[in-house]
PDB file of N, CA and C in Angstrom:
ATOM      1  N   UNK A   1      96.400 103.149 119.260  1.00  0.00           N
ATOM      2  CA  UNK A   1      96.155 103.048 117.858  1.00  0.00           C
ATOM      3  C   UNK A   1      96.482 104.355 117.150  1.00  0.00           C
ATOM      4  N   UNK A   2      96.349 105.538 117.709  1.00  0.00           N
ATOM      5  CA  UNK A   2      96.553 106.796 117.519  1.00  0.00           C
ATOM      6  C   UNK A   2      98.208 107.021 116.635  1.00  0.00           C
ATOM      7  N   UNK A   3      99.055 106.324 117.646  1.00  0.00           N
ATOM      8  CA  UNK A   3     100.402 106.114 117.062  1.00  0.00           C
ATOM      9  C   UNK A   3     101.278 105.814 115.982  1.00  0.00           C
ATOM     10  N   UNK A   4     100.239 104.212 116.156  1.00  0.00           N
ATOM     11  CA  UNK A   4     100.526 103.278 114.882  1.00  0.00           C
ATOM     12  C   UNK A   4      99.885 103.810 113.846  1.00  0.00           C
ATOM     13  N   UNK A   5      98.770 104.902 113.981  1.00  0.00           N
ATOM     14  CA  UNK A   5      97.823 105.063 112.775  1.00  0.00           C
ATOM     15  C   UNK A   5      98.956 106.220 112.212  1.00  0.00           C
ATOM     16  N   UNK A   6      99.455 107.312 113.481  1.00  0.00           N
ATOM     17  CA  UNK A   6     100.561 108.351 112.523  1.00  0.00           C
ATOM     18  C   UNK A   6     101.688 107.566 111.749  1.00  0.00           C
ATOM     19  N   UNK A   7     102.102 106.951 112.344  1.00  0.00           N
ATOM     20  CA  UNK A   7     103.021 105.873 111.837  1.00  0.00           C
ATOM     21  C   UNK A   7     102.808 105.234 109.914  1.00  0.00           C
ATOM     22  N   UNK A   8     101.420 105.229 110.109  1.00  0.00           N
ATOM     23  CA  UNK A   8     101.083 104.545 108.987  1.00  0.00           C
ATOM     24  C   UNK A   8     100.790 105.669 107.794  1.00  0.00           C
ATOM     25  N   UNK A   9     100.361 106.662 108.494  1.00  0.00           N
ATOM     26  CA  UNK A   9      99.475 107.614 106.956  1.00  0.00           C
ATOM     27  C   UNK A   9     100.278 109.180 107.119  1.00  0.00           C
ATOM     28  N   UNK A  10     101.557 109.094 107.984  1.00  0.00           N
ATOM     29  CA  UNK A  10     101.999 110.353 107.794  1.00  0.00           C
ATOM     30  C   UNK A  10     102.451 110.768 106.872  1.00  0.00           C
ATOM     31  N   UNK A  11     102.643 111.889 106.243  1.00  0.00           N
ATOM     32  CA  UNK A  11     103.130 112.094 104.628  1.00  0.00           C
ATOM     33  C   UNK A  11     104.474 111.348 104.739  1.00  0.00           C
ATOM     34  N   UNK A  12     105.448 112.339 105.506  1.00  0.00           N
ATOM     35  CA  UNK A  12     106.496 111.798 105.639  1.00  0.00           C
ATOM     36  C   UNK A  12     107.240 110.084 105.505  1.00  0.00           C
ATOM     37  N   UNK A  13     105.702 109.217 106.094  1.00  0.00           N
ATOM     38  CA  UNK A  13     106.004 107.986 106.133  1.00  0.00           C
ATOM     39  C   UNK A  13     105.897 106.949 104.906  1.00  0.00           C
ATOM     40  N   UNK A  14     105.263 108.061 103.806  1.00  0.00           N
ATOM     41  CA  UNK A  14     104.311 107.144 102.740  1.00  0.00           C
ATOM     42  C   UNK A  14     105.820 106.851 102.192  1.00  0.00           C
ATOM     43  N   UNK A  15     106.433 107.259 101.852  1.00  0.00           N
ATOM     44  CA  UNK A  15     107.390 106.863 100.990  1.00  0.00           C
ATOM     45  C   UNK A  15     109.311 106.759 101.612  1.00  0.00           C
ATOM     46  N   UNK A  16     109.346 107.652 101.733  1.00  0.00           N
ATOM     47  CA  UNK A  16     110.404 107.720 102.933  1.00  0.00           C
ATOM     48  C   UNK A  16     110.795 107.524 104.185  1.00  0.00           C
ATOM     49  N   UNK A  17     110.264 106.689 104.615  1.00  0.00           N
ATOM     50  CA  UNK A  17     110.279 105.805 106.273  1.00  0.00           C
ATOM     51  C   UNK A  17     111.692 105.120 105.975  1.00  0.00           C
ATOM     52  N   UNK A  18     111.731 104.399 105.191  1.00  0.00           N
ATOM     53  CA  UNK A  18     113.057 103.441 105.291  1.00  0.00           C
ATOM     54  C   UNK A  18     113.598 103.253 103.499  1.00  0.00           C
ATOM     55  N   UNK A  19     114.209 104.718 103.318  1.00  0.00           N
ATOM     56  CA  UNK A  19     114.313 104.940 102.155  1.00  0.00           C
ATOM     57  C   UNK A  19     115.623 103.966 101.484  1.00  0.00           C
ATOM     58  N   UNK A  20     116.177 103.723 101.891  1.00  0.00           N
ATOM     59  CA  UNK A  20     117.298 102.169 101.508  1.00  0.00           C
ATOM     60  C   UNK A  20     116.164 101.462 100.709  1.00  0.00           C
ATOM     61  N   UNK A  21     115.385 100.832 101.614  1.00  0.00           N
ATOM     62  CA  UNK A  21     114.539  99.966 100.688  1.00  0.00           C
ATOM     63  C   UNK A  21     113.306  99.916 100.063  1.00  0.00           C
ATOM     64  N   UNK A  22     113.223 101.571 100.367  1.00  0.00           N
ATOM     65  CA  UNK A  22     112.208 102.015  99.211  1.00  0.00           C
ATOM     66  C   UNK A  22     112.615 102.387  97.581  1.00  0.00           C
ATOM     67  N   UNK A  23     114.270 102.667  98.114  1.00  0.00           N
ATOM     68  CA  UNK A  23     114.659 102.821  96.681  1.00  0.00           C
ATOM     69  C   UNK A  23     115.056 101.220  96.017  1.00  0.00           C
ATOM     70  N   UNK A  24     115.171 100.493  96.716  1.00  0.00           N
ATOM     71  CA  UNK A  24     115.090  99.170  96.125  1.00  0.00           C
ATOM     72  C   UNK A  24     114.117  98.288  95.538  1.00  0.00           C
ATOM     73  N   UNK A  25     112.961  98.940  96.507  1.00  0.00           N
ATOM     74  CA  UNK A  25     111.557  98.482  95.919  1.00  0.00           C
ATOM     75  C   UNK A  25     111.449  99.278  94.340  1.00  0.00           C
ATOM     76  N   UNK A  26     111.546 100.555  94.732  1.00  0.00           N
ATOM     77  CA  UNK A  26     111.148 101.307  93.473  1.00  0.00           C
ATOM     78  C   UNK A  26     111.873 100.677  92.329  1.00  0.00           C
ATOM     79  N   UNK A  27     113.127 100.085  91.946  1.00  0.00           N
ATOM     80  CA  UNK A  27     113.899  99.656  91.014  1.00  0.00           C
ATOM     81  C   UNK A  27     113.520  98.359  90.727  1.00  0.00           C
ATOM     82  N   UNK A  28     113.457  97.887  91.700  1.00  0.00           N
ATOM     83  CA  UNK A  28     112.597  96.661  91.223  1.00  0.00           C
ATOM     84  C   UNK A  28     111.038  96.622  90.552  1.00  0.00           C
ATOM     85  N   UNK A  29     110.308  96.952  91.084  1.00  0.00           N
ATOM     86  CA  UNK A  29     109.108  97.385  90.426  1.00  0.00           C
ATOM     87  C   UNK A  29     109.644  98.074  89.230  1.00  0.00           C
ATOM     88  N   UNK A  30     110.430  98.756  89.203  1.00  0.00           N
ATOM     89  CA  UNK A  30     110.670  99.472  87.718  1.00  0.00           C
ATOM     90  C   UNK A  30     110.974  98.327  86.786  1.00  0.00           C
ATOM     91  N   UNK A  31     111.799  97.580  87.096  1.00  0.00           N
ATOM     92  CA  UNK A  31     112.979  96.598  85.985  1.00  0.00           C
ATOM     93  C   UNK A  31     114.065  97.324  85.803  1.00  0.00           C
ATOM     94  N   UNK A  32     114.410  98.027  87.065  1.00  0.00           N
ATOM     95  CA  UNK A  32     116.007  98.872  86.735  1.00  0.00           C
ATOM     96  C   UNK A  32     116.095 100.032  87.083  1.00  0.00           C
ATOM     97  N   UNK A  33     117.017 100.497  87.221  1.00  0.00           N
ATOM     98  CA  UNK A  33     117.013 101.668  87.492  1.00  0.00           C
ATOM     99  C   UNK A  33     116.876 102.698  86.896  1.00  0.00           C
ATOM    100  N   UNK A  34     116.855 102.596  85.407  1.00  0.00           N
ATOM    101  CA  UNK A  34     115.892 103.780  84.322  1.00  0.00           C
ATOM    102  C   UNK A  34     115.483 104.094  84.462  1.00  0.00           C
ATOM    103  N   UNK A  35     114.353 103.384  85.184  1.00  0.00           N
ATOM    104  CA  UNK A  35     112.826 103.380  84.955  1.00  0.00           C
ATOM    105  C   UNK A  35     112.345 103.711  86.292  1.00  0.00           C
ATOM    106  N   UNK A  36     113.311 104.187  86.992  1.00  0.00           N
ATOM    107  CA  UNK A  36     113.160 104.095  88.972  1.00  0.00           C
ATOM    108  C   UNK A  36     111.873 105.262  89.010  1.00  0.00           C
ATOM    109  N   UNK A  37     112.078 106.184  88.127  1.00  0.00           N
ATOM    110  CA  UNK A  37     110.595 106.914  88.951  1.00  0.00           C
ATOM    111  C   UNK A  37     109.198 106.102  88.435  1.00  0.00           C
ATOM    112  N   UNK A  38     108.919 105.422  87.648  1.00  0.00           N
ATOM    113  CA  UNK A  38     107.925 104.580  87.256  1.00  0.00           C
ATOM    114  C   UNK A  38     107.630 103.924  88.354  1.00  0.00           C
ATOM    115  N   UNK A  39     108.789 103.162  88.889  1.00  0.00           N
ATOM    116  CA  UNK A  39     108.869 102.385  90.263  1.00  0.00           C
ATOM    117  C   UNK A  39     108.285 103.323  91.499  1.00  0.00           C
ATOM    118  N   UNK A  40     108.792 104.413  91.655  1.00  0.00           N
ATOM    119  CA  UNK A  40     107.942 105.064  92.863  1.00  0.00           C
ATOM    120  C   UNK A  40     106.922 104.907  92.699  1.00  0.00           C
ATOM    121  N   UNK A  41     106.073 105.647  91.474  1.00  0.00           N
ATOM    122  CA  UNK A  41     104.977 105.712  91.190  1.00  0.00           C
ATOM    123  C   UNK A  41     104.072 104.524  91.314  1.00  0.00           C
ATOM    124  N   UNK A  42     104.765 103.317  91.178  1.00  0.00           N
ATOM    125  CA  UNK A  42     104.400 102.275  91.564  1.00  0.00           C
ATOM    126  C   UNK A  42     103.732 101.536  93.140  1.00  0.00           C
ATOM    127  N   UNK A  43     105.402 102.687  93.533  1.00  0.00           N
ATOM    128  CA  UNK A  43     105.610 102.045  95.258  1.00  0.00           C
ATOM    129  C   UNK A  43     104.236 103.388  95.954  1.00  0.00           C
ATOM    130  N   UNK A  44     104.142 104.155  95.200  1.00  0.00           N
ATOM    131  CA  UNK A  44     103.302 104.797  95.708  1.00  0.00           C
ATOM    132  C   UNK A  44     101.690 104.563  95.946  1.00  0.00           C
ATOM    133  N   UNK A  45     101.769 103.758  94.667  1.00  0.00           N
ATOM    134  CA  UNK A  45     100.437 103.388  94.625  1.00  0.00           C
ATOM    135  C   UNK A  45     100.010 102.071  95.707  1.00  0.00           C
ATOM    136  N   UNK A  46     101.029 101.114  96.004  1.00  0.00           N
ATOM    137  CA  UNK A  46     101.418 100.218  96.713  1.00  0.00           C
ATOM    138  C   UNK A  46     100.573 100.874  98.060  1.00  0.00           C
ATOM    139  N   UNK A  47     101.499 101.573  98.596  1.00  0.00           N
ATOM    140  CA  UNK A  47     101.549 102.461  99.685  1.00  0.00           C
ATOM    141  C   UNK A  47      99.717 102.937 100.171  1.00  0.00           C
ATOM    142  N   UNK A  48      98.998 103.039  98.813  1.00  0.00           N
ATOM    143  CA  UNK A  48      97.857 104.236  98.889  1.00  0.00           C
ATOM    144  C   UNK A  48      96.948 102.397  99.240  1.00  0.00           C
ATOM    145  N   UNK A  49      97.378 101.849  98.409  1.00  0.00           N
ATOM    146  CA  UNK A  49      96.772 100.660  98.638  1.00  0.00           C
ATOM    147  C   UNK A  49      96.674  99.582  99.985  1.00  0.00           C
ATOM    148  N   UNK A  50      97.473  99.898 100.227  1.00  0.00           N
ATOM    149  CA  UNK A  50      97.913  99.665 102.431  1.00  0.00           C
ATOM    150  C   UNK A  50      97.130 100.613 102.774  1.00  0.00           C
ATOM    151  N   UNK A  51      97.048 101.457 102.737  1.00  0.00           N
ATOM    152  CA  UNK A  51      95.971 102.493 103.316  1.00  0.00           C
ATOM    153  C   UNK A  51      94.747 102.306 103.280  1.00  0.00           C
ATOM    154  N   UNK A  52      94.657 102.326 102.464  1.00  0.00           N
ATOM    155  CA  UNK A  52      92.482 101.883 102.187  1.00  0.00           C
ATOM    156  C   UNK A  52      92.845 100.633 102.560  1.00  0.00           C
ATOM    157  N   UNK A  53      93.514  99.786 102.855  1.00  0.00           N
ATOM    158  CA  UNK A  53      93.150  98.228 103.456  1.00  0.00           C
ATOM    159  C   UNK A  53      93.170  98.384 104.556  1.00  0.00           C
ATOM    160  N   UNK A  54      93.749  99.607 105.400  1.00  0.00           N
ATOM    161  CA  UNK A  54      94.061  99.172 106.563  1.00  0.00           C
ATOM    162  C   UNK A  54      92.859  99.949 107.575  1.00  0.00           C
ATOM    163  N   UNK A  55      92.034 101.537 106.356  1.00  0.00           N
ATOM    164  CA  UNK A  55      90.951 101.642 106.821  1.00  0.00           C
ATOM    165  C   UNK A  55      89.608 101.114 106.555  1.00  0.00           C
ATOM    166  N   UNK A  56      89.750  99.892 105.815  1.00  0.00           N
ATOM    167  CA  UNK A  56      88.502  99.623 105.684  1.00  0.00           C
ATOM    168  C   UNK A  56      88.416  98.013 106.902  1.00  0.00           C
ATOM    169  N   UNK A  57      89.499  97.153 107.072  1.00  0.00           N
ATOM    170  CA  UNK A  57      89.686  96.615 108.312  1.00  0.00           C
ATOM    171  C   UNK A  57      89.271  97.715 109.246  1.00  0.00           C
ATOM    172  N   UNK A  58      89.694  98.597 109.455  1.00  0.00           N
ATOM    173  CA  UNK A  58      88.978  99.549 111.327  1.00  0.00           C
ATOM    174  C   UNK A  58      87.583  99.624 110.099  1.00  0.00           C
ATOM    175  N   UNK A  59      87.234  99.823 109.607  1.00  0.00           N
ATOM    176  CA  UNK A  59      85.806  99.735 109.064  1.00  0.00           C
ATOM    177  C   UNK A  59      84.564  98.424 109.593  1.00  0.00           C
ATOM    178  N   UNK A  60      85.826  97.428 109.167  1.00  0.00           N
ATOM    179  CA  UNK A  60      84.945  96.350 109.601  1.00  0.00           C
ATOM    180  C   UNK A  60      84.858  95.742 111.189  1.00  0.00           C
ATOM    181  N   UNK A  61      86.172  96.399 111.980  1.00  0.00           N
ATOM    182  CA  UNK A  61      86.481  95.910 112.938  1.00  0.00           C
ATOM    183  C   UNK A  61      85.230  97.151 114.043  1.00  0.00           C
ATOM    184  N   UNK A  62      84.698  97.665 113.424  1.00  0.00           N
ATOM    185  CA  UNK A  62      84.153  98.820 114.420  1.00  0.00           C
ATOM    186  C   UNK A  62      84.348  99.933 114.535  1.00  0.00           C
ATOM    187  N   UNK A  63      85.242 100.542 113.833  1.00  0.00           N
ATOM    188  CA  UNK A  63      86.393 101.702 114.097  1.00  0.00           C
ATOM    189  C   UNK A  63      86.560 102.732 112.837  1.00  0.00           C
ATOM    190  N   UNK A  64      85.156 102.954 112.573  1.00  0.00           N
ATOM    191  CA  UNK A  64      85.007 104.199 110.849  1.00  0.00           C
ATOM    192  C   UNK A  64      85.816 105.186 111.050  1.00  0.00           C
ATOM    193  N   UNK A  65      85.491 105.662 112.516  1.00  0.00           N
ATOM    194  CA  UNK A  65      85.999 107.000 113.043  1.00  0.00           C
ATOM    195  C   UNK A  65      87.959 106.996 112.549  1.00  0.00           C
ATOM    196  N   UNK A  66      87.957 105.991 112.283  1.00  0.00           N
ATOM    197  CA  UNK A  66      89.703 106.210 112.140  1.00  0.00           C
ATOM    198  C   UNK A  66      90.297 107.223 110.776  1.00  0.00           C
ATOM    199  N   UNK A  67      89.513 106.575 109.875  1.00  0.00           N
ATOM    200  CA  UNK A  67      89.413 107.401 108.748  1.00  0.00           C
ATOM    201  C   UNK A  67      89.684 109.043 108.559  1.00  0.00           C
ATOM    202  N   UNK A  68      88.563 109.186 109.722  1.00  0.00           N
ATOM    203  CA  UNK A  68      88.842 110.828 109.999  1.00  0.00           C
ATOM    204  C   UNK A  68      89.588 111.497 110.112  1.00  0.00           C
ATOM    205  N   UNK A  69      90.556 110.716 111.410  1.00  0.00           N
ATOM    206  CA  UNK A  69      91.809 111.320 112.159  1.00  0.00           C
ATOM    207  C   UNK A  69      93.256 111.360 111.159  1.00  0.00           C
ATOM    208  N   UNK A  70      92.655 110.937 109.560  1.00  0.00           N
ATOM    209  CA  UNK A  70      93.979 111.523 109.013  1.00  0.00           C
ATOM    210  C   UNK A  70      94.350 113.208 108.633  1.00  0.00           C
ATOM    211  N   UNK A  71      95.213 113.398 108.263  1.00  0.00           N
ATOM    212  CA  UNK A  71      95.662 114.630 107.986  1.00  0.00           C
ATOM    213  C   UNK A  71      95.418 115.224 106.303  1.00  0.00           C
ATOM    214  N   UNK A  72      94.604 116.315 106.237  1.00  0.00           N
ATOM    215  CA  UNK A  72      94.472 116.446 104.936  1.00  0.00           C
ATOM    216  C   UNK A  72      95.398 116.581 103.700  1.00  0.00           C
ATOM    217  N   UNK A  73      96.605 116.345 103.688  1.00  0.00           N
ATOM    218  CA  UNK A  73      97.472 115.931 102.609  1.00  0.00           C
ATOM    219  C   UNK A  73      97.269 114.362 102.582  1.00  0.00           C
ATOM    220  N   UNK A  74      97.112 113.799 103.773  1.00  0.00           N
ATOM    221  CA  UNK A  74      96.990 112.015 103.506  1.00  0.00           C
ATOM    222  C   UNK A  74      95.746 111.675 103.191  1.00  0.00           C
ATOM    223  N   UNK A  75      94.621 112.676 103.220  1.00  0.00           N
ATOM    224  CA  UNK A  75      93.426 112.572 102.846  1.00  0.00           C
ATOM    225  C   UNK A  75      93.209 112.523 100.735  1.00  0.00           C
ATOM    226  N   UNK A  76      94.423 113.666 100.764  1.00  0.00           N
ATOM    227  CA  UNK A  76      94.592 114.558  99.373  1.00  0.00           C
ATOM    228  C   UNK A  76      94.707 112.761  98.742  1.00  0.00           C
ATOM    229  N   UNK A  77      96.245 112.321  99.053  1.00  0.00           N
ATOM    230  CA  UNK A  77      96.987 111.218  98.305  1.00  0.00           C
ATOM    231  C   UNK A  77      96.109 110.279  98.219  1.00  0.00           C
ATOM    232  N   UNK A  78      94.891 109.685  99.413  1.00  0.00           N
ATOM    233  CA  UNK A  78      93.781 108.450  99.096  1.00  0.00           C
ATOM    234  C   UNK A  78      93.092 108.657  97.996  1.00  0.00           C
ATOM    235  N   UNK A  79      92.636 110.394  98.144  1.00  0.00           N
ATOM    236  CA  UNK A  79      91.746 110.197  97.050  1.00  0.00           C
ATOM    237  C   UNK A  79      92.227 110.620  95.309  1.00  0.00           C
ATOM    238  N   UNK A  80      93.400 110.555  95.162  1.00  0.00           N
ATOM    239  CA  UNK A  80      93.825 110.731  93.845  1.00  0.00           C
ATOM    240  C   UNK A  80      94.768 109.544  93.582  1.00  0.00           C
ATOM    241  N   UNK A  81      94.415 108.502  93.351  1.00  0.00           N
ATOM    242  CA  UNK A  81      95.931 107.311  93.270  1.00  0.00           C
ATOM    243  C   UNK A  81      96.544 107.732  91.760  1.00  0.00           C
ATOM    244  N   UNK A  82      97.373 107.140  92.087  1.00  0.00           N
ATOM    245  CA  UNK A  82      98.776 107.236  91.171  1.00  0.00           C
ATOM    246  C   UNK A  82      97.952 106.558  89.571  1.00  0.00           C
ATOM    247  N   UNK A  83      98.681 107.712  88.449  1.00  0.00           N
ATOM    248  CA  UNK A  83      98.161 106.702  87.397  1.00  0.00           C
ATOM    249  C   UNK A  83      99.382 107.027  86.525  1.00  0.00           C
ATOM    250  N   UNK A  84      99.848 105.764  85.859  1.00  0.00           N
ATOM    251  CA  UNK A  84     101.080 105.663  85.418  1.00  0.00           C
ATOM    252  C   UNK A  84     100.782 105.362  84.047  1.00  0.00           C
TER     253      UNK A  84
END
């Protein structure tokens, strides 16, 4: 779980894992490409929102302690979401 959890909340991963179709997401969420950083900001918030779902499941599943083992920049991004 250790893996999949870096996998999931590394800085690196929040936005740029599979940047092809993050920049596609972002334009879409925008309505175009004008508006593409609106769209990050969007995809970002997306992103912060997979996160708290995915620790409050190990929450319910038994597993608080997961929470912990993030890294304090991925700690930084949970607790300030995106406001557009």
């Amino acid at each position: 779980m250790d893996l999949a959890q870096t996998g999931l909340v590394s800085p690196e991963q929040q936005i740029t894992a599979a940047p092809g179709t993050s920049e596609a997401m972002a334009i879409l969420l925008a309505g175009g490409v004008k508006n593409i950083d609106r769209g990050y900001r969007k995809l970002l918030e997306i992103r912060r929102r997979q996160m708290e779902e995915f620790f409050h499941r190990c929450d319910v599943a038994g597993l608080p302690e997961r929470r912990e083992r993030i890294t304090p920049e991925v700690r930084k991004f949970l607790e300030h979401p995106i406001v557009d």
